[in-house]
N, C-alpha and C. Protein backbone atom coordinates (compact mmCIF):
# COMPACT_ATOMS: atom_id res chain seq x y z
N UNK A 1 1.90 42.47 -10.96
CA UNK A 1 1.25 41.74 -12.06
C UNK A 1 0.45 40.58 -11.46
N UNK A 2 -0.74 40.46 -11.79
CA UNK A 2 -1.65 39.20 -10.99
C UNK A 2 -1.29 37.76 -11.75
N UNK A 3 -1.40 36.93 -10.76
CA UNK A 3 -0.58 35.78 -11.26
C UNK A 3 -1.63 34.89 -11.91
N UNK A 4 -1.34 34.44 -13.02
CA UNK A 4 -2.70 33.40 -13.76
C UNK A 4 -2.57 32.30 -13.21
N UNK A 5 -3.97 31.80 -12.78
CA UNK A 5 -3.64 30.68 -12.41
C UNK A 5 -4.51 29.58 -13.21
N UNK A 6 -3.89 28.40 -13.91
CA UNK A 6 -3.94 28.00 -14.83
C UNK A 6 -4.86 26.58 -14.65
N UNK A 7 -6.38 26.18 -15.33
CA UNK A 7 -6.94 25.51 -14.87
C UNK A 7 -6.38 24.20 -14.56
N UNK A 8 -5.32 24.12 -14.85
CA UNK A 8 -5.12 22.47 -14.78
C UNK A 8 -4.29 22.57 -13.12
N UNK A 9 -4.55 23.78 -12.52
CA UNK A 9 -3.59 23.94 -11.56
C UNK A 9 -4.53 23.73 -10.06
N UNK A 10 -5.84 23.92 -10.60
CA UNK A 10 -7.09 23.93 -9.87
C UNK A 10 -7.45 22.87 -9.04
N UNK A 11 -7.95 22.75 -7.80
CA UNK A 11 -7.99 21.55 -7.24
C UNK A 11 -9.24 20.66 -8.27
N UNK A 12 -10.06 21.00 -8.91
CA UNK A 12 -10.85 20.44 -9.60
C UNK A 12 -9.69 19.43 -10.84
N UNK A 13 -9.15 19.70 -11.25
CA UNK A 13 -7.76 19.44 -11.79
C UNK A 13 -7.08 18.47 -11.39
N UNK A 14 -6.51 18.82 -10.15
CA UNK A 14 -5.72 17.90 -9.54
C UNK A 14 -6.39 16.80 -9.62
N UNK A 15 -8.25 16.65 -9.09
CA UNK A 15 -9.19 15.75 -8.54
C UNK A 15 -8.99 14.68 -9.46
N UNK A 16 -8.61 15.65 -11.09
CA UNK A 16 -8.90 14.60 -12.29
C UNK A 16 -7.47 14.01 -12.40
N UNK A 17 -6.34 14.38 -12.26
CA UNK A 17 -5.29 13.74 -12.52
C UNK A 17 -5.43 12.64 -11.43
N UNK A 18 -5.89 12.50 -10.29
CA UNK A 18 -5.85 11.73 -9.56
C UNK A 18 -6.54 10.26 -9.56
N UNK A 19 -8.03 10.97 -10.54
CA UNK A 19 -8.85 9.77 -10.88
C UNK A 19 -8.22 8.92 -12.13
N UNK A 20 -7.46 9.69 -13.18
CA UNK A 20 -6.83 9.04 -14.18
C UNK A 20 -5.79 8.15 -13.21
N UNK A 21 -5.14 8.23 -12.49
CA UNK A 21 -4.04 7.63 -12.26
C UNK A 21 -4.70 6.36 -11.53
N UNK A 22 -5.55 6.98 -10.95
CA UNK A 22 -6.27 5.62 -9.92
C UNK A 22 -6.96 4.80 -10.66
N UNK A 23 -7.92 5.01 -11.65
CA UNK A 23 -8.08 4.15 -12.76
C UNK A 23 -7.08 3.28 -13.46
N UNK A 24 -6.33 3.91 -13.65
CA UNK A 24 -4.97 3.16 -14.15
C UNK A 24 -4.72 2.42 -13.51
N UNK A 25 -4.48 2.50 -11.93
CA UNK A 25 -3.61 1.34 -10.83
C UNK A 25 -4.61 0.48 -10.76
N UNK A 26 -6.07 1.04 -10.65
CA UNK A 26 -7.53 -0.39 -10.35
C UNK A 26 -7.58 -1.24 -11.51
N UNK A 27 -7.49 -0.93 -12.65
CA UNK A 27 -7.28 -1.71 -13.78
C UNK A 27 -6.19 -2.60 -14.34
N UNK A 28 -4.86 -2.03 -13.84
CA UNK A 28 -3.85 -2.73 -13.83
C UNK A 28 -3.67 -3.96 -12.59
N UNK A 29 -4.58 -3.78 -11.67
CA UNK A 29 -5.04 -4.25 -10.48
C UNK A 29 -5.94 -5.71 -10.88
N UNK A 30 -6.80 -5.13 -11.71
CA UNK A 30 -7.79 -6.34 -12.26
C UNK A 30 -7.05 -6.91 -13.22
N UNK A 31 -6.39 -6.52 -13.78
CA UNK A 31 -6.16 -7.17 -14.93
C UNK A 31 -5.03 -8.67 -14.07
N UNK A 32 -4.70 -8.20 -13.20
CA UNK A 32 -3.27 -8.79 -12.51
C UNK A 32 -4.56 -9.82 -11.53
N UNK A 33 -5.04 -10.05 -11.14
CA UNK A 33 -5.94 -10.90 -10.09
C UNK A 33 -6.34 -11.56 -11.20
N UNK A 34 -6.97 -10.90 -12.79
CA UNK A 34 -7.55 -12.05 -13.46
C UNK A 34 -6.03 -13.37 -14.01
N UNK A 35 -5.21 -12.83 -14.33
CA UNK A 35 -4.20 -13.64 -14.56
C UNK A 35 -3.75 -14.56 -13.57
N UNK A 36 -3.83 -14.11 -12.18
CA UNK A 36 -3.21 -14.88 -11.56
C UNK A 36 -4.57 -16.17 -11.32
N UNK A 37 -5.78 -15.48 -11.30
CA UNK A 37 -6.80 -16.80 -11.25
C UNK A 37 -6.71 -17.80 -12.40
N UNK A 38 -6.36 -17.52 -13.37
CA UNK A 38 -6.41 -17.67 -14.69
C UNK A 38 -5.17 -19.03 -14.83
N UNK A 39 -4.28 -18.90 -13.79
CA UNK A 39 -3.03 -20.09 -13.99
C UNK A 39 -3.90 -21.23 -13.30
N UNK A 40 -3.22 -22.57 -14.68
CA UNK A 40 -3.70 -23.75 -14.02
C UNK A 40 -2.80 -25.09 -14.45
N UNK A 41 -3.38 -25.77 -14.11
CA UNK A 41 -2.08 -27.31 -14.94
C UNK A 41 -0.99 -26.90 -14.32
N UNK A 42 -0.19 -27.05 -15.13
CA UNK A 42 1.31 -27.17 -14.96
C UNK A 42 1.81 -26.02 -14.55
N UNK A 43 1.62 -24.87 -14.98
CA UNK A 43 1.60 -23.69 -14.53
C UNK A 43 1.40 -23.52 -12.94
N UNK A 44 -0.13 -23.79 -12.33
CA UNK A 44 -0.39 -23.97 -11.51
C UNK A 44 0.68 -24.29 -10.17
N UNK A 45 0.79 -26.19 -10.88
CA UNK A 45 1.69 -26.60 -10.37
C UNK A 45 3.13 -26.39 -9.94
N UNK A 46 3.78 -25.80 -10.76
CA UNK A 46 5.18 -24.78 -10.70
C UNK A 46 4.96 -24.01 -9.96
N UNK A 47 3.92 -22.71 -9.79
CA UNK A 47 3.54 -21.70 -8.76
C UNK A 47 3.26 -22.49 -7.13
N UNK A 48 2.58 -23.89 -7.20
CA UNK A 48 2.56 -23.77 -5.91
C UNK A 48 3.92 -24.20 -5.27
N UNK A 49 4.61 -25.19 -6.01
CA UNK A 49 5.91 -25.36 -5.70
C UNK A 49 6.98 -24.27 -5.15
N UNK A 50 6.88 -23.25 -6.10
CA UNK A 50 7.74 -22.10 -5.52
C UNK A 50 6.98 -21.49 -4.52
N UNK A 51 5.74 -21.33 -4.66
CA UNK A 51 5.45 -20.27 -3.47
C UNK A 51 6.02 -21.25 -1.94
N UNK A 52 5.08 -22.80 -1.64
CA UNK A 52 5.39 -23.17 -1.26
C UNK A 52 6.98 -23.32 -0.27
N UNK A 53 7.83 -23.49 -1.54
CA UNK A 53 9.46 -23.69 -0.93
C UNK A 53 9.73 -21.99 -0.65
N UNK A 54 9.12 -20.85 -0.95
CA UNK A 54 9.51 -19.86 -0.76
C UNK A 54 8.72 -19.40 0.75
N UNK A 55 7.37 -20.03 1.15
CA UNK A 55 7.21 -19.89 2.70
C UNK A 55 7.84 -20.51 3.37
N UNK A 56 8.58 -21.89 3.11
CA UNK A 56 9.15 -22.84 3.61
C UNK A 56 10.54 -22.13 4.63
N UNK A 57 11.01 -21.56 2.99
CA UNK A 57 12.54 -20.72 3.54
C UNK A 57 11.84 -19.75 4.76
N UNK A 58 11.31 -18.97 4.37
CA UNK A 58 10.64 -18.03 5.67
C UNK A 58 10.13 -18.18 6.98
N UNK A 59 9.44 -19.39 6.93
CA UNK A 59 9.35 -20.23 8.23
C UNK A 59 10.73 -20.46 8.74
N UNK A 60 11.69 -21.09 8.13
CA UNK A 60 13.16 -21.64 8.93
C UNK A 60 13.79 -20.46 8.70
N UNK A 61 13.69 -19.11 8.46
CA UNK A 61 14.24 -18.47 8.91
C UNK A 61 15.81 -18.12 7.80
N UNK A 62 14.98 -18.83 6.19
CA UNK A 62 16.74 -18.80 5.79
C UNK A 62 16.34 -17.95 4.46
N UNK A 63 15.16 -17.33 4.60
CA UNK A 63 14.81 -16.43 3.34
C UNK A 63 16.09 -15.31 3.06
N UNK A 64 16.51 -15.17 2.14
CA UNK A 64 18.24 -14.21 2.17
C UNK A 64 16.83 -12.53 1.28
N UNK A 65 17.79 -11.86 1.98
CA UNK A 65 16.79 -10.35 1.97
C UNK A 65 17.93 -9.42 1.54
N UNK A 66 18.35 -9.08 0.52
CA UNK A 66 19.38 -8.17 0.33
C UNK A 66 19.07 -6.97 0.58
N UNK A 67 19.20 -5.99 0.79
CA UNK A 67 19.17 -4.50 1.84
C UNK A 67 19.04 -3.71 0.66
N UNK A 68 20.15 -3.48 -0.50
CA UNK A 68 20.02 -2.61 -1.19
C UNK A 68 19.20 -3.18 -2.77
N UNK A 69 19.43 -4.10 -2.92
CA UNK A 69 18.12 -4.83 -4.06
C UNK A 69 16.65 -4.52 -3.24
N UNK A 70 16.32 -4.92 -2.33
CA UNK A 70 14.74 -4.25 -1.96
C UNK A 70 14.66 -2.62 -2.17
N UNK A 71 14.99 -1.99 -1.54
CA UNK A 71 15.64 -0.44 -1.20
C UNK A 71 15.33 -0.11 -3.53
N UNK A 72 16.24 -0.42 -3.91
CA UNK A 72 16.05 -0.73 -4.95
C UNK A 72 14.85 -0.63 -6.05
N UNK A 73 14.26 -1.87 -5.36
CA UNK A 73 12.93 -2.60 -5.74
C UNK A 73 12.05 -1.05 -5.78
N UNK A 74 12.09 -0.48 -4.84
CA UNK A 74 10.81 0.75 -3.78
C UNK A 74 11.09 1.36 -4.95
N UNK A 75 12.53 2.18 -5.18
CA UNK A 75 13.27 3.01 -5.72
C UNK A 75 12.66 3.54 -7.07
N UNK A 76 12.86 2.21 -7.46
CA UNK A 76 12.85 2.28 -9.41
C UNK A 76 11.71 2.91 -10.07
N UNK A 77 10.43 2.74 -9.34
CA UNK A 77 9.01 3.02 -9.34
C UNK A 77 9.10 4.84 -9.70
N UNK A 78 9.39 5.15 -8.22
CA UNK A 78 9.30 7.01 -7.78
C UNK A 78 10.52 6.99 -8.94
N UNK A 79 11.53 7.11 -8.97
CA UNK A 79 12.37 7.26 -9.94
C UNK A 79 11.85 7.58 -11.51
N UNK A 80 10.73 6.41 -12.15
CA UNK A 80 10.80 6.26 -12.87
C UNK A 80 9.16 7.36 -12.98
N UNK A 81 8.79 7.64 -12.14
CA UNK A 81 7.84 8.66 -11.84
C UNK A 81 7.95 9.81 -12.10
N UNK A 82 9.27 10.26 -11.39
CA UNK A 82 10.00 11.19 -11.04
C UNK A 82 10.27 12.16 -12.87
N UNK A 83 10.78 10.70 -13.26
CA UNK A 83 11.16 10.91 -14.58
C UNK A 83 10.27 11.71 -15.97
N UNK A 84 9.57 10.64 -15.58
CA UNK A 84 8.08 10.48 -16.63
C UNK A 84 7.21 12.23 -16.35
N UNK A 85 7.85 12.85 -14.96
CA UNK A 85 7.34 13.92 -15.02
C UNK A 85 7.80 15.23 -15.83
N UNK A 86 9.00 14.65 -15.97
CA UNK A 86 10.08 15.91 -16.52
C UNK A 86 9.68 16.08 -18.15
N UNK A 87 8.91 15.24 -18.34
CA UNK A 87 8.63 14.80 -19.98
C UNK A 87 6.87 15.12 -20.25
N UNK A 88 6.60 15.47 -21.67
CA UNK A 88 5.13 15.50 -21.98
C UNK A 88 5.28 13.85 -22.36
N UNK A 89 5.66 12.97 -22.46
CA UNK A 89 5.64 11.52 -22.61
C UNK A 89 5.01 11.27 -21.25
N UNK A 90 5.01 11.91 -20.09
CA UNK A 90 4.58 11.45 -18.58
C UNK A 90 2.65 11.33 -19.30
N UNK A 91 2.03 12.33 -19.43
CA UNK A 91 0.94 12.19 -19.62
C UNK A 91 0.37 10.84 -20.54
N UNK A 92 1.55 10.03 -20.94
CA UNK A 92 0.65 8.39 -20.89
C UNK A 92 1.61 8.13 -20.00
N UNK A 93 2.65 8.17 -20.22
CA UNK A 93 3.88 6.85 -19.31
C UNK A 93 3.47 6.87 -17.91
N UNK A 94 2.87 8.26 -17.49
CA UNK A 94 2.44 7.87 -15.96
C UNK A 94 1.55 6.97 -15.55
N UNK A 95 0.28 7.08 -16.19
CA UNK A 95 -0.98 6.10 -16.22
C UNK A 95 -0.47 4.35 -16.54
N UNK A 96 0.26 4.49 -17.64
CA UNK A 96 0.73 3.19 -17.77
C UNK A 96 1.96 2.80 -16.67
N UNK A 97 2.69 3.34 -15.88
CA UNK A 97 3.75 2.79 -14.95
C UNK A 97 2.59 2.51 -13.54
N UNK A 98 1.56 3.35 -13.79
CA UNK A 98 0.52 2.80 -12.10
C UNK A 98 -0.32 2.01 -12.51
N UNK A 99 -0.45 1.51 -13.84
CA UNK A 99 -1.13 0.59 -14.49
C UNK A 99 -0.22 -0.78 -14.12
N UNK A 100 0.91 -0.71 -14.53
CA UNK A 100 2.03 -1.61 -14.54
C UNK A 100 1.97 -2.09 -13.07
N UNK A 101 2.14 -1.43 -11.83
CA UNK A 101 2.55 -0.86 -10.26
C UNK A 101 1.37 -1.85 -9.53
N UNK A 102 0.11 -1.80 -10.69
CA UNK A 102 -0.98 -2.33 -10.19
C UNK A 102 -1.09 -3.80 -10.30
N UNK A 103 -0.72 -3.86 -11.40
CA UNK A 103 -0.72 -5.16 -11.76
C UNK A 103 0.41 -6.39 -11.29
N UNK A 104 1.53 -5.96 -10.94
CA UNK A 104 2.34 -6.24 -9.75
C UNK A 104 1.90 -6.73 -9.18
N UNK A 105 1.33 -5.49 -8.27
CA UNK A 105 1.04 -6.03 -6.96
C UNK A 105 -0.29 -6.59 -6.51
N UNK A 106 -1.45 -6.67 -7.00
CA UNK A 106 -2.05 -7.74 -7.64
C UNK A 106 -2.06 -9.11 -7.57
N UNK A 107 -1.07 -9.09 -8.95
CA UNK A 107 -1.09 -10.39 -9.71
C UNK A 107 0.05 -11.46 -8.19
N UNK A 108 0.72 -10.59 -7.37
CA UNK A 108 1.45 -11.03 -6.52
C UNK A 108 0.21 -11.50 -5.59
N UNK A 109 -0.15 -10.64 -4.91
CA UNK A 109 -1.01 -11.22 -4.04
C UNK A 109 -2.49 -12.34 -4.29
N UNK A 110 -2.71 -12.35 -5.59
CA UNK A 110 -3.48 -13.13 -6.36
C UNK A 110 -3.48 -14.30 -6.55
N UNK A 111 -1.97 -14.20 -6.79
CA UNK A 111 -0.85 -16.21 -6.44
C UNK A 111 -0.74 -16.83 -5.27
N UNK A 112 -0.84 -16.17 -4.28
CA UNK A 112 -0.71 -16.30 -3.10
C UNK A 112 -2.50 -17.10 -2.38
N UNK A 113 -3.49 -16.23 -2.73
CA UNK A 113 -4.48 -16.67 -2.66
C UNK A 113 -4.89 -17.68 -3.72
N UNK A 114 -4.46 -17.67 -4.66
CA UNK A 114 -5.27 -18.56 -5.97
C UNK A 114 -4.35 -19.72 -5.32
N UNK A 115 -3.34 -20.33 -4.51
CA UNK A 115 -2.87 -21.32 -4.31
C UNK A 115 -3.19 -22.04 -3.28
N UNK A 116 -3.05 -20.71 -2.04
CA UNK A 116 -3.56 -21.18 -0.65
C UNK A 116 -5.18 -20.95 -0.24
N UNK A 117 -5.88 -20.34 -1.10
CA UNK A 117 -6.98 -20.04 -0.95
C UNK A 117 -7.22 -18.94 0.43
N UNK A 118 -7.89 -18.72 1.15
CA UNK A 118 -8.06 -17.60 1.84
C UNK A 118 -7.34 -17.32 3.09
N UNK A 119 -5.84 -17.87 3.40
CA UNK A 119 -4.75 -18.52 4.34
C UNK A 119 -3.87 -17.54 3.59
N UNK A 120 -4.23 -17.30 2.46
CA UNK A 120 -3.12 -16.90 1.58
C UNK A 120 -3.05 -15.32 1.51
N UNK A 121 -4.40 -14.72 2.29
CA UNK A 121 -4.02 -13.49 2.73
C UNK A 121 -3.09 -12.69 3.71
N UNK A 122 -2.85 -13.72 4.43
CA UNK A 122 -2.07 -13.41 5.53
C UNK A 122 -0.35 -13.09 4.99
N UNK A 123 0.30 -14.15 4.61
CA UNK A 123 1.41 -13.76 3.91
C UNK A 123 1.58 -12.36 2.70
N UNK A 124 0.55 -13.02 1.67
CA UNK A 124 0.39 -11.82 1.10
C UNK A 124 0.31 -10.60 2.09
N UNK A 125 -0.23 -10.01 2.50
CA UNK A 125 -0.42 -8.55 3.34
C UNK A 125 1.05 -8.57 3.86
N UNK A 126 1.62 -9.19 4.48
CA UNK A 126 2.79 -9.53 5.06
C UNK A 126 3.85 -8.70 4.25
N UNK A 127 3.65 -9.96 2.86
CA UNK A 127 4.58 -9.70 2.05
C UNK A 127 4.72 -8.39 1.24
N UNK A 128 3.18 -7.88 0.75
CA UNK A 128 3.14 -6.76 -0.20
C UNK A 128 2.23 -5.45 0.36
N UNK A 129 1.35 -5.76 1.37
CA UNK A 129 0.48 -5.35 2.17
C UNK A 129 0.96 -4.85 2.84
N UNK A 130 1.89 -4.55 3.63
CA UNK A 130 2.72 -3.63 4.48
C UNK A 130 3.48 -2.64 3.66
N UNK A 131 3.85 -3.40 2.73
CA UNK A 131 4.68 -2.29 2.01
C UNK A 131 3.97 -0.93 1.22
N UNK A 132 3.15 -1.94 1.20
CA UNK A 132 1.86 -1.03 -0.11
C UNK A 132 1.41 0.24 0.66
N UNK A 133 0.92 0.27 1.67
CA UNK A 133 0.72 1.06 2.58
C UNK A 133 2.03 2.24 2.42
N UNK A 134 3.29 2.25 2.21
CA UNK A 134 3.86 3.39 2.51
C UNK A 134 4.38 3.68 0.32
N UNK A 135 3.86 2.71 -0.34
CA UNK A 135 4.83 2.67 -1.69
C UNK A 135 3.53 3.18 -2.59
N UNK A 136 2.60 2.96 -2.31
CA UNK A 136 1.66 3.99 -2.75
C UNK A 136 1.04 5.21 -2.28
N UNK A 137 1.30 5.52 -0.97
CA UNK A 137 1.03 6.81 -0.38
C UNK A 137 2.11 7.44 -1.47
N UNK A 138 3.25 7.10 -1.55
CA UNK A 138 4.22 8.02 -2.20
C UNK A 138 4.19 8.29 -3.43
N UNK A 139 4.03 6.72 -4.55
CA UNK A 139 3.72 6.96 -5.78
C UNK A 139 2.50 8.14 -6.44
N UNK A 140 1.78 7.97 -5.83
CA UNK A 140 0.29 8.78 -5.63
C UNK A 140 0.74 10.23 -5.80
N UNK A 141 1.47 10.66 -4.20
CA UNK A 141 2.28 11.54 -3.83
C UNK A 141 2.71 12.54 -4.90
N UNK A 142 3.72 11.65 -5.64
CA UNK A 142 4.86 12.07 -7.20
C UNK A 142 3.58 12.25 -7.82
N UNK A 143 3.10 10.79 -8.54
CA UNK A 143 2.26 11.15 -9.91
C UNK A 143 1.33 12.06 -10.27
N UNK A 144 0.47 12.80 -8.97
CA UNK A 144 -0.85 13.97 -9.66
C UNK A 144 -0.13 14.89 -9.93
N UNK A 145 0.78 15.65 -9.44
CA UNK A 145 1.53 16.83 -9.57
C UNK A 145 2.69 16.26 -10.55
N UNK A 146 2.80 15.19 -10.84
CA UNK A 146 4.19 14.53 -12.30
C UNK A 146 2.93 14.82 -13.30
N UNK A 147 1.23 14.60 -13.47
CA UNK A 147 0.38 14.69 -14.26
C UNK A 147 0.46 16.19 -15.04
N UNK A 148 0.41 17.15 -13.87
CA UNK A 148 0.32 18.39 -14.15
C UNK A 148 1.19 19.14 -14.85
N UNK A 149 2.54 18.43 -14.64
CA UNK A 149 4.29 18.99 -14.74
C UNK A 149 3.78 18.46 -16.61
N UNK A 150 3.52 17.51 -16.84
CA UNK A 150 3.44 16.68 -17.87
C UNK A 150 2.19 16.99 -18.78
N UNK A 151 1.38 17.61 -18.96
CA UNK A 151 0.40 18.18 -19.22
C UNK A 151 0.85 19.75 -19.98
N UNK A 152 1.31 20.31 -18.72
CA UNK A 152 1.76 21.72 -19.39
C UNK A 152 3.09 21.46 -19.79
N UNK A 153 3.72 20.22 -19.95
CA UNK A 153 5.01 20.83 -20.73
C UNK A 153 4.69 19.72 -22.24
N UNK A 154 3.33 19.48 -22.65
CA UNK A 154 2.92 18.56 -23.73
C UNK A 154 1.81 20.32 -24.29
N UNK A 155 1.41 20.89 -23.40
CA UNK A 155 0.84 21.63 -24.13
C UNK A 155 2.24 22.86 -25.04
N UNK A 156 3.08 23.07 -23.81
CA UNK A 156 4.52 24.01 -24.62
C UNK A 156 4.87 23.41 -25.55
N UNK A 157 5.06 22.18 -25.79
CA UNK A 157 5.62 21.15 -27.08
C UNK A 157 4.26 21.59 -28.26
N UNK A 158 3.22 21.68 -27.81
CA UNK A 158 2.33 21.85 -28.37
C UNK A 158 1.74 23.21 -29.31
N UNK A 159 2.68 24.34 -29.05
CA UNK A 159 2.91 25.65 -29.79
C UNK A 159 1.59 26.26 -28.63
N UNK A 160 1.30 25.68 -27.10
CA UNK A 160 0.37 26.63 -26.95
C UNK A 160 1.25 27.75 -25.37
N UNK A 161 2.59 27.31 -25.24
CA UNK A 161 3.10 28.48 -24.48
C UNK A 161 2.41 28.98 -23.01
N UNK A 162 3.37 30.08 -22.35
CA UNK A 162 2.73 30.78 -21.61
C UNK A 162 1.99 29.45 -20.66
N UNK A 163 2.83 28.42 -20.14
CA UNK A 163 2.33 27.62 -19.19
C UNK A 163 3.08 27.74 -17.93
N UNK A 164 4.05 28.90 -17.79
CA UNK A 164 4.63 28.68 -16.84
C UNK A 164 5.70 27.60 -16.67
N UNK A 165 6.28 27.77 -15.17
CA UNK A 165 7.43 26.34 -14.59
C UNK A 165 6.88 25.52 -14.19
N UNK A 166 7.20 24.42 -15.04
CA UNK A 166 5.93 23.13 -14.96
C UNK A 166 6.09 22.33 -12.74
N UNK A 167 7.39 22.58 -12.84
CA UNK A 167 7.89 22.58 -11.42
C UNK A 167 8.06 23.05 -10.29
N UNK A 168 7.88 23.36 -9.18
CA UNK A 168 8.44 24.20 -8.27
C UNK A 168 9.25 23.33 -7.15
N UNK A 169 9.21 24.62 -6.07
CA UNK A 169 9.60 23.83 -4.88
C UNK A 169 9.06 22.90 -4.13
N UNK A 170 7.49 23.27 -4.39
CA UNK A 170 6.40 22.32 -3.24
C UNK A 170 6.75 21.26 -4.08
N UNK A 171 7.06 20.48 -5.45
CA UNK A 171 7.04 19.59 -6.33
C UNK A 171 8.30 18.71 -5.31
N UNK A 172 9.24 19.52 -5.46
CA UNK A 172 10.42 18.62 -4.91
C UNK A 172 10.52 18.30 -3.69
N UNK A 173 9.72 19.24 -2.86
CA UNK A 173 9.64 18.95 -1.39
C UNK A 173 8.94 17.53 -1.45
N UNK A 174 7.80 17.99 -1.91
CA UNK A 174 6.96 15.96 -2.08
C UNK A 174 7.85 15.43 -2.56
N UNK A 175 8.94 15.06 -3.13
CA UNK A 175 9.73 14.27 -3.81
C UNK A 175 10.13 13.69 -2.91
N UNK A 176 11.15 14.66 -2.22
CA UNK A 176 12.15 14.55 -1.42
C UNK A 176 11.16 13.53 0.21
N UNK A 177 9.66 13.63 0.33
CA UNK A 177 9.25 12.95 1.12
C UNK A 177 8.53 11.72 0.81
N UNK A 178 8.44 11.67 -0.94
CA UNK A 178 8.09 10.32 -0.97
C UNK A 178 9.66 9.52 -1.43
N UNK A 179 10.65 9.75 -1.42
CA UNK A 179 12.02 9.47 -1.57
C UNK A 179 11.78 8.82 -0.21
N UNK A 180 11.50 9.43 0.82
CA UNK A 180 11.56 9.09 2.38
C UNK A 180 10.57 8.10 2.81
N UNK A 181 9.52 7.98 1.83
CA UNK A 181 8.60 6.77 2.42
C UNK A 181 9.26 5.45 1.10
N UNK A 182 9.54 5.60 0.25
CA UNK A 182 10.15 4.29 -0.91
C UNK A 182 10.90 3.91 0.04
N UNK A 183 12.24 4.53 0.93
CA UNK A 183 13.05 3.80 1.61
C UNK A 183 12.52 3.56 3.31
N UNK A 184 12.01 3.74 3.52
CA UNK A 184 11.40 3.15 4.99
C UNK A 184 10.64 1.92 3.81
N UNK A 185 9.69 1.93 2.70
CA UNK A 185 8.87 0.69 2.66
C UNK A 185 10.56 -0.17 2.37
N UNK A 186 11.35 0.24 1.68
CA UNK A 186 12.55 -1.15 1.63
C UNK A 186 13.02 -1.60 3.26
N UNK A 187 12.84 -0.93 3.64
CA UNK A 187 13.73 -0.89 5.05
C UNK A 187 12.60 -1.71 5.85
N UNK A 188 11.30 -1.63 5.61
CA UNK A 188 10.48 -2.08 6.61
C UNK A 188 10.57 -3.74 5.76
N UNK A 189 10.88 -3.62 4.52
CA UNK A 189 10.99 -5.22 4.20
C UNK A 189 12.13 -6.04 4.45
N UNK A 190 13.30 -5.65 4.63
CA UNK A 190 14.18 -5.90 5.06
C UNK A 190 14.02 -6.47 6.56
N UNK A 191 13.46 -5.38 7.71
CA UNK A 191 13.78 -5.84 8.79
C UNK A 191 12.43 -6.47 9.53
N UNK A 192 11.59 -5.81 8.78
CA UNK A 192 10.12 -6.65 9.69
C UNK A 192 9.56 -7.76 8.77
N UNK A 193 9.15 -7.34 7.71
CA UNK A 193 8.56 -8.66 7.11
C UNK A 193 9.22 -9.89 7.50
N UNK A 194 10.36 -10.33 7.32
CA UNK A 194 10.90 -11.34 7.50
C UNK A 194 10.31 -11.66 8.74
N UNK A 195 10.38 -11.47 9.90
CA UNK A 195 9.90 -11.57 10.89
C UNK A 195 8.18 -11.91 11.14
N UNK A 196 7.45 -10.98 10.64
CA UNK A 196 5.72 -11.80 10.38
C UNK A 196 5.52 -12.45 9.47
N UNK A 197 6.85 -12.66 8.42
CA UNK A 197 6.23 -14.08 7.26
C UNK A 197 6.12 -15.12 7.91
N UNK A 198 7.58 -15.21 8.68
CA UNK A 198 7.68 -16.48 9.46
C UNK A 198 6.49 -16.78 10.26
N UNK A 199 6.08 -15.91 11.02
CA UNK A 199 4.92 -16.44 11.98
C UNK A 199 3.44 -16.86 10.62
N UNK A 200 3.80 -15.79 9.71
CA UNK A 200 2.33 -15.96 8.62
C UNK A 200 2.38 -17.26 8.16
N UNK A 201 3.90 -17.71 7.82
CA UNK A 201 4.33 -19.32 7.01
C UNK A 201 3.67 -20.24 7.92
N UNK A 202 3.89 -20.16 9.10
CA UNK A 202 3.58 -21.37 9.84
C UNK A 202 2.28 -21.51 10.00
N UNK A 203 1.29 -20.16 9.76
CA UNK A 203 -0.29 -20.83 9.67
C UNK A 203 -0.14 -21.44 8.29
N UNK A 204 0.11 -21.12 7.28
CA UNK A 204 -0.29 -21.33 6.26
C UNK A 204 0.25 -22.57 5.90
N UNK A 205 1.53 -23.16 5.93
CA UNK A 205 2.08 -24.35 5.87
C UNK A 205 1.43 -25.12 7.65
């Protein structure tokens, strides 16, 4: 029997689940840089205080880094990815969790510069910039193929059938390797960041 293969399965397909999702993270992205430019007064003032006492700790070396709260931190994201795929609810909840993902990380590195001004890249990258590198290769990873899973099981909800197993093996194999990059990015915050904040703190302070 010849096997149908179903347009949304098409690399033309994929191309588009990919641009929805990336739209989502660039926008959740902007939206998070305009907020963080956007703090001032007192506000302001509170942010530089903490950021401040929070390079402070990192310079002396007494920043406390819990192992399985970061680990954690990576976790909750792909998890909640993971999730959002098993469901025709994924086809918004996905866009909106890399919307969310974006704006994070962003609005984090946004504070950092809106305080220290262009000194303030260095920590930032440090801080979220290393990580980002392995926590969005993975999210990425999950979400076009969580798009697809989520798509055809909104069209079965949908009385239109005959979509096939929204899942396979290649699905879980990527799982199972962006599972493997969420915990190297906790693990790389745990044991290295700490280590180049400190040197990043001391330009910046």
């Amino acid at each position: 029997m010849p096997v149908r293969i179903k347009k949304w399965d098409l690399p033309s397909e994929q191309s588009g689940a990919l641009v929805v999702l990336g739209i989502a993270f660039l926008l959740g992205g902007g939206a998070g840089c305009l907020f963080a430019a956007l703090s001032n007064g007192e506000g302001a003032r509170e942010l530089s205080g903490y950021l401040t006492g929070y390079l402070t700790l990192a310079r002396e070396g007494g920043l406390p880094r819990n192992l399985w709260s970061l680990l954690w931190g990576q976790m909750k994201y792909l998890l909640a990815a993971l999730a959002l795929s098993l469901t025709a609810l994924g086809m918004a909840g996905l866009p909106l969790l890399f919307g969310a993902r974006g704006f994070s990380f962003a609005f984090s590195v946004g504070c950092f510069c809106r305080i220290f001004g262009g000194r303030g890249l260095f920590p930032a990258f440090v801080l979220f910039g290393l990580p980002a590198l392995l926590w969005t290769s993975a999210l990425f990873l999950l979400g076009v193929p969580g798009m697809l899973s989520a798509r055809r099981l909104l069209r079965r909800s949908l009385g239109e059938g005959g979509c096939g197993v929204p899942l396979g093996g290649t699905f879980w194999s990527r799982a199972a390797l962006c599972a493997g990059l969420g915990l190297t990015a906790g693990l790389l915050e745990h044991w290295v960041v700490p280590v180049l904040l400190r040197a990043a703190a001391r330009f910046v302070l």
